[in-house]
C-alpha atoms as a PDB file:
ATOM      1  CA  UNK A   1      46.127 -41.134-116.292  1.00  0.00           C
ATOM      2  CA  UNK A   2      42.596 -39.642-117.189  1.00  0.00           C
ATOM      3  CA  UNK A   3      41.599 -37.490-120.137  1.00  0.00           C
ATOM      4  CA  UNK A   4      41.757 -33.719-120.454  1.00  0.00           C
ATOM      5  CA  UNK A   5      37.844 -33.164-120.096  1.00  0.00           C
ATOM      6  CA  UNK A   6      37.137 -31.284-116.777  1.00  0.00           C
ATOM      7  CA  UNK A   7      33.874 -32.407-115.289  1.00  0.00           C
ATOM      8  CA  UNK A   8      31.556 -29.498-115.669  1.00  0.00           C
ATOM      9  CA  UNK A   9      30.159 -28.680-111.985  1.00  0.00           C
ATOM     10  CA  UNK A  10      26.729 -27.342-112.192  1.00  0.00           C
ATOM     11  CA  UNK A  11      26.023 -23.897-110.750  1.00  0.00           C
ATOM     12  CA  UNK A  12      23.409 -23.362-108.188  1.00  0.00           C
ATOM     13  CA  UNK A  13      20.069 -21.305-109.402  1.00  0.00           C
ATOM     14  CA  UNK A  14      20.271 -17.469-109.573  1.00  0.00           C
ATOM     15  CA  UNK A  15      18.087 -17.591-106.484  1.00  0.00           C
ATOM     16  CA  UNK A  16      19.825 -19.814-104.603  1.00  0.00           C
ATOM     17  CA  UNK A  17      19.966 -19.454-101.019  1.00  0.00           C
ATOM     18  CA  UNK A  18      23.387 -19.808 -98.878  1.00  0.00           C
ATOM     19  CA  UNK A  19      21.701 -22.861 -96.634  1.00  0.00           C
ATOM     20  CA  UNK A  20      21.117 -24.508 -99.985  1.00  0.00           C
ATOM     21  CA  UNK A  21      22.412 -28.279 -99.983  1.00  0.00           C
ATOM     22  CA  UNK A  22      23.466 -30.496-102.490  1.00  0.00           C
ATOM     23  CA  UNK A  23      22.267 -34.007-103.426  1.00  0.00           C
ATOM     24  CA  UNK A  24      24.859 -36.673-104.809  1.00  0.00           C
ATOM     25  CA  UNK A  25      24.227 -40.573-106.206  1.00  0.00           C
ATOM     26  CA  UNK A  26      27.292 -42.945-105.165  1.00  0.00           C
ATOM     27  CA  UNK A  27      26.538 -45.238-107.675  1.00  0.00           C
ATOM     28  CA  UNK A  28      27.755 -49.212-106.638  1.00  0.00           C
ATOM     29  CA  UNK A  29      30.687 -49.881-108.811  1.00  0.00           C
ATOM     30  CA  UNK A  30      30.557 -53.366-111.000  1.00  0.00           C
ATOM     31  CA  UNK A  31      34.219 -54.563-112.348  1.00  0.00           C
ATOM     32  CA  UNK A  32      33.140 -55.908-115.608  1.00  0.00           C
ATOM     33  CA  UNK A  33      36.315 -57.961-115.581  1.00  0.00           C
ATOM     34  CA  UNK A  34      39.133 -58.044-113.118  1.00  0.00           C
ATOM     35  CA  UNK A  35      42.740 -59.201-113.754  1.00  0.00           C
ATOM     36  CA  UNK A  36      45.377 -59.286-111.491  1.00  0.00           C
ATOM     37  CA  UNK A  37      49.138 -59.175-112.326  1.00  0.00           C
ATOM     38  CA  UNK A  38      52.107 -59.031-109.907  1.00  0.00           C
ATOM     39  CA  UNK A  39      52.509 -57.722-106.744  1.00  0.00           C
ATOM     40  CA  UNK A  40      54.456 -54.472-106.699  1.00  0.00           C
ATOM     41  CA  UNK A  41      57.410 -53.106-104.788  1.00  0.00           C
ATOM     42  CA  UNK A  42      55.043 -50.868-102.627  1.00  0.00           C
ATOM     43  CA  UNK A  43      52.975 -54.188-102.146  1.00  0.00           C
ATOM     44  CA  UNK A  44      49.832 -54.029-103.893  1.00  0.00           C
ATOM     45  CA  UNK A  45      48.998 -55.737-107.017  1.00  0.00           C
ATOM     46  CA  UNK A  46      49.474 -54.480-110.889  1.00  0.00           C
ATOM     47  CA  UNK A  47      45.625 -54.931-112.147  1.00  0.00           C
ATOM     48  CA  UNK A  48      43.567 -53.930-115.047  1.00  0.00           C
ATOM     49  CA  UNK A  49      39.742 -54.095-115.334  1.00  0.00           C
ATOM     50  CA  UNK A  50      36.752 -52.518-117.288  1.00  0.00           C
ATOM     51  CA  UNK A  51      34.837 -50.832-114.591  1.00  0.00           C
ATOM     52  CA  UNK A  52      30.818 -49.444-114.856  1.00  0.00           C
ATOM     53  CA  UNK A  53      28.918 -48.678-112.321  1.00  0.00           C
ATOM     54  CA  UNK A  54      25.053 -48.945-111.433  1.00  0.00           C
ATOM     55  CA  UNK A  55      21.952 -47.406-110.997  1.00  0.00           C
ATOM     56  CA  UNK A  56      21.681 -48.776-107.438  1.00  0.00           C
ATOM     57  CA  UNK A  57      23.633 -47.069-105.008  1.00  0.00           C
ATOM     58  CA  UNK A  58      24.249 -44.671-101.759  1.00  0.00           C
ATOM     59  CA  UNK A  59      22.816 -41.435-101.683  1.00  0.00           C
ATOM     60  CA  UNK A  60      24.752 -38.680 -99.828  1.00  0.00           C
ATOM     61  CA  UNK A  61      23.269 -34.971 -99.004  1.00  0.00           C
ATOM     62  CA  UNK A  62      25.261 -32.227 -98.002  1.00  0.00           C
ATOM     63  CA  UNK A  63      24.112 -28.935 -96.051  1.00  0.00           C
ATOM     64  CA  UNK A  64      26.046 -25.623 -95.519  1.00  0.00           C
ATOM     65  CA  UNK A  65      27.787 -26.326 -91.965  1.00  0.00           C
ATOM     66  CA  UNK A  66      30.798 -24.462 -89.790  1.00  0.00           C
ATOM     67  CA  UNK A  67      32.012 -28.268 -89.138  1.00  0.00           C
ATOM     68  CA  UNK A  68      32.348 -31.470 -90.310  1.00  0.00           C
ATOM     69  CA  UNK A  69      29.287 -33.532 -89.594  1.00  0.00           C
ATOM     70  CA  UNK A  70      27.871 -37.329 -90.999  1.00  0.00           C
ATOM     71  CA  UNK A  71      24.755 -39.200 -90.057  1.00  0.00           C
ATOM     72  CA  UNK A  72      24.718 -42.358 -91.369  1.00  0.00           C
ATOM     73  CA  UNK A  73      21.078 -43.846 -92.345  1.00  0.00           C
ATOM     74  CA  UNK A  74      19.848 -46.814 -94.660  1.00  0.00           C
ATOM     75  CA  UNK A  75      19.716 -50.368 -94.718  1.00  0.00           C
ATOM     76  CA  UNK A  76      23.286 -50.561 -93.807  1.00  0.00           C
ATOM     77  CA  UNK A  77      24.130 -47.619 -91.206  1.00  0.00           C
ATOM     78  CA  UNK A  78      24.957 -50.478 -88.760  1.00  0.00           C
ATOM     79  CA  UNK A  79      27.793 -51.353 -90.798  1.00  0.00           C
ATOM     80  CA  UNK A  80      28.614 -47.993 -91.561  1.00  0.00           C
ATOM     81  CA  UNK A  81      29.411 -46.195 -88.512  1.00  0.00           C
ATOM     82  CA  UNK A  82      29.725 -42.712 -88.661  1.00  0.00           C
ATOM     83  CA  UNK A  83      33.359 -42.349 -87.223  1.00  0.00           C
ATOM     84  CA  UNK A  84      36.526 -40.672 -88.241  1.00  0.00           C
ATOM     85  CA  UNK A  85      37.239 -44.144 -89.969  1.00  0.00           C
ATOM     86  CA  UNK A  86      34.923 -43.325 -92.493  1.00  0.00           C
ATOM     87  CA  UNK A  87      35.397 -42.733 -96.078  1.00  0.00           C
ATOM     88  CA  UNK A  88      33.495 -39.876 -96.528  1.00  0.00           C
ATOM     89  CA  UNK A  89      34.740 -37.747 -93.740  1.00  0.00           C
ATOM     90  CA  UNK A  90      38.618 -38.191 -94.560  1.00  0.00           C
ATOM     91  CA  UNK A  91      37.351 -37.463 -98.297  1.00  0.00           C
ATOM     92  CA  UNK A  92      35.916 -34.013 -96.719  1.00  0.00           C
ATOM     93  CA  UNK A  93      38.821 -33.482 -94.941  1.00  0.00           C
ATOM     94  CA  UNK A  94      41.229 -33.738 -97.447  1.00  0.00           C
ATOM     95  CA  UNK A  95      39.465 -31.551-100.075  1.00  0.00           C
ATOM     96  CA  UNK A  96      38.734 -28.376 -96.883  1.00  0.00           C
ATOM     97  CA  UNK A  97      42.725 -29.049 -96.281  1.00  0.00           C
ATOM     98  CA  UNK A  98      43.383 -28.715-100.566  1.00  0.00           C
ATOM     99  CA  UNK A  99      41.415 -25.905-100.920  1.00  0.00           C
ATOM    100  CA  UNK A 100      41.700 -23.786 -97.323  1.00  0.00           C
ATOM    101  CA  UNK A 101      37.748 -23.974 -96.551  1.00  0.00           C
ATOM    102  CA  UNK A 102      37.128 -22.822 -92.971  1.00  0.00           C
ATOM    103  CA  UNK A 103      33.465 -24.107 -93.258  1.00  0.00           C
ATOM    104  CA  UNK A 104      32.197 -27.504 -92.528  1.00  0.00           C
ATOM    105  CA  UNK A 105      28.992 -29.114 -93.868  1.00  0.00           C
ATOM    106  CA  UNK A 106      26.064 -31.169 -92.075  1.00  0.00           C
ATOM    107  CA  UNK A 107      26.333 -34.642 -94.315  1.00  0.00           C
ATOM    108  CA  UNK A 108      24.028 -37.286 -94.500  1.00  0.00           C
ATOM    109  CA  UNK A 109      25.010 -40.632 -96.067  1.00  0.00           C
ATOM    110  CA  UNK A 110      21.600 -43.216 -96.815  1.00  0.00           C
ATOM    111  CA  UNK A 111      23.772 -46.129 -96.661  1.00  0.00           C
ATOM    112  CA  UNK A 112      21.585 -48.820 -99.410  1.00  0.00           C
ATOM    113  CA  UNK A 113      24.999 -51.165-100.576  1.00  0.00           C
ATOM    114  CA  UNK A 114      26.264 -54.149 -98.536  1.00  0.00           C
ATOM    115  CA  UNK A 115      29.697 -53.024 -97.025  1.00  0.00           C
ATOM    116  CA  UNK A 116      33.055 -55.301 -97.841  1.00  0.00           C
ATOM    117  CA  UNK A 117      30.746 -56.427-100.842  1.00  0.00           C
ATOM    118  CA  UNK A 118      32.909 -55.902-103.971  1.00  0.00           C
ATOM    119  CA  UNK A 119      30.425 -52.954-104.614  1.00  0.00           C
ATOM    120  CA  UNK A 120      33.424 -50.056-103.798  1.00  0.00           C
ATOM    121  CA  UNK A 121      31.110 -48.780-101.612  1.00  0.00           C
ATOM    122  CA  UNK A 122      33.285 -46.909 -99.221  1.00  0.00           C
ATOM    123  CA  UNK A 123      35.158 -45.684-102.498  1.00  0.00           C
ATOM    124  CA  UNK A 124      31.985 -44.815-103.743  1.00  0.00           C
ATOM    125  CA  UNK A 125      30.761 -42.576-100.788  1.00  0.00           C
ATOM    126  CA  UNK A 126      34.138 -40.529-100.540  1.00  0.00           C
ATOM    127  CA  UNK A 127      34.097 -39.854-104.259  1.00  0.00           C
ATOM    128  CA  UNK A 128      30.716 -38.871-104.214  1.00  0.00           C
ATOM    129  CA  UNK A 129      31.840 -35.858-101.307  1.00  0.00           C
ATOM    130  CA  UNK A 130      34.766 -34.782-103.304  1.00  0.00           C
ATOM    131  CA  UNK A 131      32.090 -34.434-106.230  1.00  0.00           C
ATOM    132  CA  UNK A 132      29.536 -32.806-104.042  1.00  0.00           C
ATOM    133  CA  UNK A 133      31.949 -30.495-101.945  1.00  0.00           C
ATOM    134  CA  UNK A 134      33.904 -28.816-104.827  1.00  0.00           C
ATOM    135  CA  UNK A 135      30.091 -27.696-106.048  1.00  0.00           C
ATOM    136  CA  UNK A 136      29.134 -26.874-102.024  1.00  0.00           C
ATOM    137  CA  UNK A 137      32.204 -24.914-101.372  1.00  0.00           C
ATOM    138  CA  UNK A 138      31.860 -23.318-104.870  1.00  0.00           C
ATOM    139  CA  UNK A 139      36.102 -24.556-104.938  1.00  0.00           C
ATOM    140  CA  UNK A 140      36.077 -25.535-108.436  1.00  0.00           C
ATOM    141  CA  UNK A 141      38.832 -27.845-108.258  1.00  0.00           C
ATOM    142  CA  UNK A 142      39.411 -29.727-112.049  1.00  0.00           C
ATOM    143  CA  UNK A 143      38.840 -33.175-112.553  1.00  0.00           C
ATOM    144  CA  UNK A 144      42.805 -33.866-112.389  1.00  0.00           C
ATOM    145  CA  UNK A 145      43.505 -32.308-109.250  1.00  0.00           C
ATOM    146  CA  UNK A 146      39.858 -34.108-107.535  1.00  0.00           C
ATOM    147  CA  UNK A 147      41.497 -37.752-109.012  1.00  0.00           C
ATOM    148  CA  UNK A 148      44.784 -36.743-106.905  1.00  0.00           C
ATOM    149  CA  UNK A 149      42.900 -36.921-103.649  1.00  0.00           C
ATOM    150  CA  UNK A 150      41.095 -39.298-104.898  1.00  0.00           C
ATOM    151  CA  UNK A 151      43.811 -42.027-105.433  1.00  0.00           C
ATOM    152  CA  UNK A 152      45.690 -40.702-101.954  1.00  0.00           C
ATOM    153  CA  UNK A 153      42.258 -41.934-100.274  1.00  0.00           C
ATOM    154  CA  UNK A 154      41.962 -45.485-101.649  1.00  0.00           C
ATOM    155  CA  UNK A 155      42.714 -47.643-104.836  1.00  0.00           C
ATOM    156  CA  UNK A 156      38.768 -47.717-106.252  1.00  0.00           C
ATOM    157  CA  UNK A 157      38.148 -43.893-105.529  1.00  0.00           C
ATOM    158  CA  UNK A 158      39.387 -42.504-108.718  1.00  0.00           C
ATOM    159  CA  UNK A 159      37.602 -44.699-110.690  1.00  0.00           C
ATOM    160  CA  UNK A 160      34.342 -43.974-108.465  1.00  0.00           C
ATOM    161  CA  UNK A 161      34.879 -40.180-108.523  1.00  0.00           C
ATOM    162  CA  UNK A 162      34.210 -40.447-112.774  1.00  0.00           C
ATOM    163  CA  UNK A 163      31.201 -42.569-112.326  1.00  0.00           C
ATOM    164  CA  UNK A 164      31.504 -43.713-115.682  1.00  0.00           C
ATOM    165  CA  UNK A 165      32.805 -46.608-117.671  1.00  0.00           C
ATOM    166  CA  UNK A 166      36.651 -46.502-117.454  1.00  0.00           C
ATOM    167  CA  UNK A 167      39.598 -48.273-117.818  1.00  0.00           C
ATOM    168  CA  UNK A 168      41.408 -49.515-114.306  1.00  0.00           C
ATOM    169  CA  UNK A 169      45.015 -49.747-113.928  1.00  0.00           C
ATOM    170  CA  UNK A 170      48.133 -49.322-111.595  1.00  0.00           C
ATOM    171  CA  UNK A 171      46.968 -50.583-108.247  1.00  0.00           C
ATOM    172  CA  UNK A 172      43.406 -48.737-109.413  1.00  0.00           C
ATOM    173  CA  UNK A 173      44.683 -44.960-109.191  1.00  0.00           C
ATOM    174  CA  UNK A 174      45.282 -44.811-112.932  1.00  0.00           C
ATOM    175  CA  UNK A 175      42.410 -44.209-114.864  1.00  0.00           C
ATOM    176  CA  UNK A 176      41.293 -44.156-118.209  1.00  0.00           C
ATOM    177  CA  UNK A 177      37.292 -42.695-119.361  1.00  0.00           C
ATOM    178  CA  UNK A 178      36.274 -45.129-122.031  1.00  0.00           C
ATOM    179  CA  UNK A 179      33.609 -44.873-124.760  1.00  0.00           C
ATOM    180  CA  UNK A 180      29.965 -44.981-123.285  1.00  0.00           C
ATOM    181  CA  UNK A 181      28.560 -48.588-122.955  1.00  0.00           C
ATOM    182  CA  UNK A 182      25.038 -49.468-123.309  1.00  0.00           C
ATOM    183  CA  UNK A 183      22.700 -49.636-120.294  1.00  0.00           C
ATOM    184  CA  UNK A 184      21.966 -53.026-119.838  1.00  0.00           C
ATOM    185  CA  UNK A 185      19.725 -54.568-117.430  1.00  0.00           C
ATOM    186  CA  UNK A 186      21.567 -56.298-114.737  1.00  0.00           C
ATOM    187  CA  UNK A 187      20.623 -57.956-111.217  1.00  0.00           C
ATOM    188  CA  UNK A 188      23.036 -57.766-108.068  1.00  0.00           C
ATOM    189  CA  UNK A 189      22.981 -60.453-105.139  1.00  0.00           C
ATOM    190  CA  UNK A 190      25.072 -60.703-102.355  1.00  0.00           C
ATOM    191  CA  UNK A 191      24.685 -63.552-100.269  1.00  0.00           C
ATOM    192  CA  UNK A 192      25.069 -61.456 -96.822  1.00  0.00           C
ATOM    193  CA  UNK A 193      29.136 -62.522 -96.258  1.00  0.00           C
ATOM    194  CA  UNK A 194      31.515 -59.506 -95.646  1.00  0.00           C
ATOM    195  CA  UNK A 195      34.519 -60.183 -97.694  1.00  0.00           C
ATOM    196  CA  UNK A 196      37.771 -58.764 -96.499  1.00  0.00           C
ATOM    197  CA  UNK A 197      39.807 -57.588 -99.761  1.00  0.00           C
ATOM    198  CA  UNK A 198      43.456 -58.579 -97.921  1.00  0.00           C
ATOM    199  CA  UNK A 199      42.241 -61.863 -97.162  1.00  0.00           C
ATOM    200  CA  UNK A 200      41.048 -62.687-101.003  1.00  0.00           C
ATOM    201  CA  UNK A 201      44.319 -61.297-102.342  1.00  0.00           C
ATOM    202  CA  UNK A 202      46.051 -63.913 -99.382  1.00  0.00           C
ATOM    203  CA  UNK A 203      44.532 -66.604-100.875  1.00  0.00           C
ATOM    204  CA  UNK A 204      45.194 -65.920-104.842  1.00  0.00           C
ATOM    205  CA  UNK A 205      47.411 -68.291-106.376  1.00  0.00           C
ATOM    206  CA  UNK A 206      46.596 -68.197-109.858  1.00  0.00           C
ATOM    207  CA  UNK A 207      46.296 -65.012-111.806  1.00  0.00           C
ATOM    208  CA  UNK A 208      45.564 -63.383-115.751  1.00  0.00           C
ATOM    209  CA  UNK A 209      48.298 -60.969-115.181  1.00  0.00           C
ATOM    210  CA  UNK A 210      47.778 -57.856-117.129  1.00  0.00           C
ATOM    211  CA  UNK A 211      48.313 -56.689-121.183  1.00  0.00           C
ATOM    212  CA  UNK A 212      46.059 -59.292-122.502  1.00  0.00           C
ATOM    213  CA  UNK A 213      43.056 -56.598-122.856  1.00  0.00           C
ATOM    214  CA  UNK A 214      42.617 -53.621-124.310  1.00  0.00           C
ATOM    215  CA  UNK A 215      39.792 -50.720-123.350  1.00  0.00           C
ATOM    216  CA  UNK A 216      36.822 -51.491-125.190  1.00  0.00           C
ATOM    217  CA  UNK A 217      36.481 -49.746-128.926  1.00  0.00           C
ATOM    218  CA  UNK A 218      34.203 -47.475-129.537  1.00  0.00           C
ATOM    219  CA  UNK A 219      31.377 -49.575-131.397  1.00  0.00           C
ATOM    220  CA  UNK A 220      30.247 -51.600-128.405  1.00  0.00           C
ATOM    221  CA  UNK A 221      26.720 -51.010-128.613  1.00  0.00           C
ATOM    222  CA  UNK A 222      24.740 -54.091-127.529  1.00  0.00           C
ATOM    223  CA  UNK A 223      24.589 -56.812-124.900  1.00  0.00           C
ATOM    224  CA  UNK A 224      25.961 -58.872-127.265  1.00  0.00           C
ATOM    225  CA  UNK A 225      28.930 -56.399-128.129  1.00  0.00           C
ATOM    226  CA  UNK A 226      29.925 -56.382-124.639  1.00  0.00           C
ATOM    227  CA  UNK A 227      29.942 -60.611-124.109  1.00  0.00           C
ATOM    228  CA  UNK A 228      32.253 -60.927-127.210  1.00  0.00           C
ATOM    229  CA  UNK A 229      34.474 -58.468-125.774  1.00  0.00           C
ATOM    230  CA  UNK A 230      34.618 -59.908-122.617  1.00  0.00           C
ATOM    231  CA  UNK A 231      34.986 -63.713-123.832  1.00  0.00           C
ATOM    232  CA  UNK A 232      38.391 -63.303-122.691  1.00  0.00           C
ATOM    233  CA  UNK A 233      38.164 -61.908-119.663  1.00  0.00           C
ATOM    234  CA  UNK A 234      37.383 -63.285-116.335  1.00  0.00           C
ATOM    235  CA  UNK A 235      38.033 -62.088-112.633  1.00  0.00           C
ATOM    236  CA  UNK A 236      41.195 -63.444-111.386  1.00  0.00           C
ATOM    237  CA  UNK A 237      39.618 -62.563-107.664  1.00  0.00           C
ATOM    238  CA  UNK A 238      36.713 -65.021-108.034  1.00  0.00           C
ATOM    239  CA  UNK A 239      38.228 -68.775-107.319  1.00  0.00           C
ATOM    240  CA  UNK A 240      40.298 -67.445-103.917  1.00  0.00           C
ATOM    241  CA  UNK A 241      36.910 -65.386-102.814  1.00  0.00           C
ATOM    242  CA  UNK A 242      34.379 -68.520-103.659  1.00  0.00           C
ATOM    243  CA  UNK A 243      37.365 -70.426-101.580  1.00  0.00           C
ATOM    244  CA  UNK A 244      37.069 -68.379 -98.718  1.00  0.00           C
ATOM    245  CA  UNK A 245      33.071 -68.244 -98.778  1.00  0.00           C
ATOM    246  CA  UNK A 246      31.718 -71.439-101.230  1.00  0.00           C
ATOM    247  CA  UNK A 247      27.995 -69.639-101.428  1.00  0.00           C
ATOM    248  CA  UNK A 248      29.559 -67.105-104.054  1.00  0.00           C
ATOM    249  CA  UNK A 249      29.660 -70.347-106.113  1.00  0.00           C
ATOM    250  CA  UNK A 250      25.611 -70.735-104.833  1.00  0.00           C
ATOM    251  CA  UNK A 251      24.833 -67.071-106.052  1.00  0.00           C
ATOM    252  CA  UNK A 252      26.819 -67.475-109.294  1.00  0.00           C
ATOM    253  CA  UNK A 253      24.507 -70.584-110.313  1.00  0.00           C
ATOM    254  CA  UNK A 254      20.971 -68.955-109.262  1.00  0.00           C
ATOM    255  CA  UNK A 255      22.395 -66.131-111.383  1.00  0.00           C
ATOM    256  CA  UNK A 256      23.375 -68.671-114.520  1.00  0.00           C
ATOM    257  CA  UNK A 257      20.353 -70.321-114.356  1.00  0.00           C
ATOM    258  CA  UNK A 258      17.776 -67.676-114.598  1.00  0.00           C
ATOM    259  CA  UNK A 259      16.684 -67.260-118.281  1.00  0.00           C
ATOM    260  CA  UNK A 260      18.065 -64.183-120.007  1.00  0.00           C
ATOM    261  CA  UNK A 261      21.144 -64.192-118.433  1.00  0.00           C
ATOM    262  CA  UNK A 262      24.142 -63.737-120.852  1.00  0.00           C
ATOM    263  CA  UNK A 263      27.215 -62.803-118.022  1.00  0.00           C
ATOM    264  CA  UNK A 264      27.509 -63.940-114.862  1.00  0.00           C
ATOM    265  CA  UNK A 265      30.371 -63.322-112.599  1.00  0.00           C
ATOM    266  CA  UNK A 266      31.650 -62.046-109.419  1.00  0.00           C
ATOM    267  CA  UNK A 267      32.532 -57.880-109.219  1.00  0.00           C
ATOM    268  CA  UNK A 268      35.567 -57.086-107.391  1.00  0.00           C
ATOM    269  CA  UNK A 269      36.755 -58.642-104.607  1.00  0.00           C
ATOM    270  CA  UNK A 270      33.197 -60.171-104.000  1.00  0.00           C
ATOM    271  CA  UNK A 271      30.787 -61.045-102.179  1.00  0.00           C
ATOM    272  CA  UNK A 272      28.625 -59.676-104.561  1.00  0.00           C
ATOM    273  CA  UNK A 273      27.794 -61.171-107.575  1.00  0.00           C
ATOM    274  CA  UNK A 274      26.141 -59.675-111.023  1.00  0.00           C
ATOM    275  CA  UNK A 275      24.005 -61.142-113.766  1.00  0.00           C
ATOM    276  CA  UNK A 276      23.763 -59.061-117.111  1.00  0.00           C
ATOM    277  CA  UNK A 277      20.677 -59.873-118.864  1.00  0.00           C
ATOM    278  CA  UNK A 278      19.135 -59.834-121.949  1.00  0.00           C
ATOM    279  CA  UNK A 279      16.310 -57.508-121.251  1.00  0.00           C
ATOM    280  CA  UNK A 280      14.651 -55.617-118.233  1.00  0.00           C
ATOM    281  CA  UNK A 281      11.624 -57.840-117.849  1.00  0.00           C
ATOM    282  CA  UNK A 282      14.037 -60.607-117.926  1.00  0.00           C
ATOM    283  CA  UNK A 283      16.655 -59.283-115.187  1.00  0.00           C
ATOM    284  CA  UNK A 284      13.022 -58.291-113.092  1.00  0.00           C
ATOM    285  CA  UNK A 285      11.849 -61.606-112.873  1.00  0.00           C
ATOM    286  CA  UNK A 286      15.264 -63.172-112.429  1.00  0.00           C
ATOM    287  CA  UNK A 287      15.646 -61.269-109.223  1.00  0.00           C
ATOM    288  CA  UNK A 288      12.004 -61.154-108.020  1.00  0.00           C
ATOM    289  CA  UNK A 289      12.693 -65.287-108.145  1.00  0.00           C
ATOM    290  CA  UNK A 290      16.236 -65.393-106.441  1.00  0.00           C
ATOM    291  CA  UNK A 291      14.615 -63.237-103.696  1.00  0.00           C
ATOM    292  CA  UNK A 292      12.126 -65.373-103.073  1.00  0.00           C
ATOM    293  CA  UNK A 293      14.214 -68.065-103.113  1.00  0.00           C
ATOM    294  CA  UNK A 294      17.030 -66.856-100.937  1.00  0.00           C
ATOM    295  CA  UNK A 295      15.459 -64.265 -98.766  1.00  0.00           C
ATOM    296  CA  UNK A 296      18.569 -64.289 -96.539  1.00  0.00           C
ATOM    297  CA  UNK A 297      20.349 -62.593 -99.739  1.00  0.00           C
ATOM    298  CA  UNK A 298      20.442 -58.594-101.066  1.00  0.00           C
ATOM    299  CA  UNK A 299      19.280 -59.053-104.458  1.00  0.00           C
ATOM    300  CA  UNK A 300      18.578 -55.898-106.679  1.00  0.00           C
ATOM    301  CA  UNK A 301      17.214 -55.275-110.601  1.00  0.00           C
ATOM    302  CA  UNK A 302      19.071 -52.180-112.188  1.00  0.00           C
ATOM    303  CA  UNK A 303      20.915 -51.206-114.930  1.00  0.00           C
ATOM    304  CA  UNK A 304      24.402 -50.342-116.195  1.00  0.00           C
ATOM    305  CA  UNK A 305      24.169 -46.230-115.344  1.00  0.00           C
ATOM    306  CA  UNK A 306      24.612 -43.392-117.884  1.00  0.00           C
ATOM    307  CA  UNK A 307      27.732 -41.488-117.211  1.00  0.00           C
ATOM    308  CA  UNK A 308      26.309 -38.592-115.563  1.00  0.00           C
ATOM    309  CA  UNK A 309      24.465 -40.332-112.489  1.00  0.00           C
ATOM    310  CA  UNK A 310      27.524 -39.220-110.299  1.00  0.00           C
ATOM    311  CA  UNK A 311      26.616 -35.383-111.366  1.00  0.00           C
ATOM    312  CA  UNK A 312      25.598 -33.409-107.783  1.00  0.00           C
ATOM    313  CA  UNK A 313      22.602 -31.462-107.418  1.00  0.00           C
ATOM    314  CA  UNK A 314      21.553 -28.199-105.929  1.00  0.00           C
ATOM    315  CA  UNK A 315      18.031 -29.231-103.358  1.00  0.00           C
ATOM    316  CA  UNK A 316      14.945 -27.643-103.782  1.00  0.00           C
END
């Protein structure tokens, strides 16, 4: 389900050349809570979650091409090959086979998340194409139809292709915009382990199910707002992931211990871990000390993102 609002593509400059390219953010998505309910006759899991997403993220550029093209680049292109396997080139397909595009387009993907991290990086990337080439392609495809190909790609896609806080539920493909949320200062760590989704879900034995929450009302306006809505929340993915790889547990405490954090749990299916904290300066310091602490780990400062990061750009 998602609301009636069409995402408004913007339009490229009056002077726009045709070898224009367009610039996209793939914002790392952070599952404020995550609970997990039965599994389903088609085998995955009834779930419902409050998802955000970050400041931090992949960045994605897109150039007119007559084929399909990615270069992978970053911190992380060595976990990232750029293969047919990859998210972002079945995303392009699928969209040229939608909307009957003979053209192509020369894509580079500056890979800065942790893969397997809990981050929905992959889901990220691949929303972030069907974002950027509905605008390239000048297809203007609605919101409704993108979220279809969205949700035939991969559970966390249709959430990633709003970029937004929204309401998670089905196996993932149903989603919900909710109110805005404020931007709080949060830090990210993952403690270098790649973490399998199939193989946390194997070892769950104990779960929330779903119905006990509700989307979050519309007067949530602080940092303190969102921890006493979320007082009853957990993620039900946390104990079978720390299971499987005990130095979540090790991430979780630095996190808790650093003053000025409020929140801090495990997003998605983990490795990755996130701190919300009482203040920027705070949530700098906190990770400037983890880092230095744990320089084996990917630690980042950001913030909770403003709905539009996910919005593609024409390049200079």
């Amino acid at each position: 389900m998602s609301t009636n609002t069409e995402r408004q593509d913007p339009q490229p400059p009056p002077d726009a050349a045709p070898t224009r390219g367009i610039s996209v953010c793939a914002p790392a998505k952070l599952n404020l809570f995550l609970h997990i309910g039965e599994k389903r006759p088609d085998r995955y899991h009834e779930l419902e979650s409050l998802v955000v997403f970050a400041e931090a993220g992949d960045r994605l550029e897109f150039a007119p091409a007559s084929e399909l093209i990615l270069k992978v680049m970053g911190p992380f292109r060595a976990q990232c090959p750029a293969s047919e396997k990859n998210l972002v080139l079945k995303a392009a397909r699928a969209l040229k086979e939608r909307g009957g595009k003979q053209e192509g387009a020369a894509i580079t993907l500056e890979k800065n998340l942790p893969v397997a991290a809990g981050l929905g990086g992959g889901s990220a990337d691949a929303a972030a194409t069907l974002r950027a080439l509905n605008v390239l392609w000048h297809l203007d495809r609605p919101e409704d139809e993108l979220l279809e190909i969205a949700a035939e790609l991969g559970s966390d896609v249709p959430a990633c292709l709003l970029s937004r806080p929204c309401w998670m539920a089905g196996r993932g493909e149903q989603v919900l915009k909710t109110a805005p949320l404020p931007q709080l200062a949060a830090v990210l760590v993952n403690p270098g382990v790649a973490v399998p989704t199939a193989e946390v879900f194997a070892t769950l034995n104990a779960r929330t199910g779903v119905g006990r929450m509700r989307p979050p009302p519309g007067n949530i306006q602080t940092l303190w707002d969102v921890v006493a809505y979320l007082d009853d929340a957990s993620n039900d993915l946390e104990a079978p992931a720390s299971q499987l790889h005990p130095v979540i547990d090790e991430v979780l405490d630095a996190l808790s211990n650093e003053p000025g954090c409020v929140v801090a749990q495990m997003s998605g299916s983990g490795a990755t871990c996130l701190g919300l904290f009482d203040g920027g300066y705070l949530a700098l310091g906190g990770a400037e000390r983890i880092a230095f602490e744990h320089p084996e780990w990917w630690v980042r400062a950001t913030h909770i993102a403003a709905a539009d990061i996910g919005e593609p750009h024409w390049m200079p």
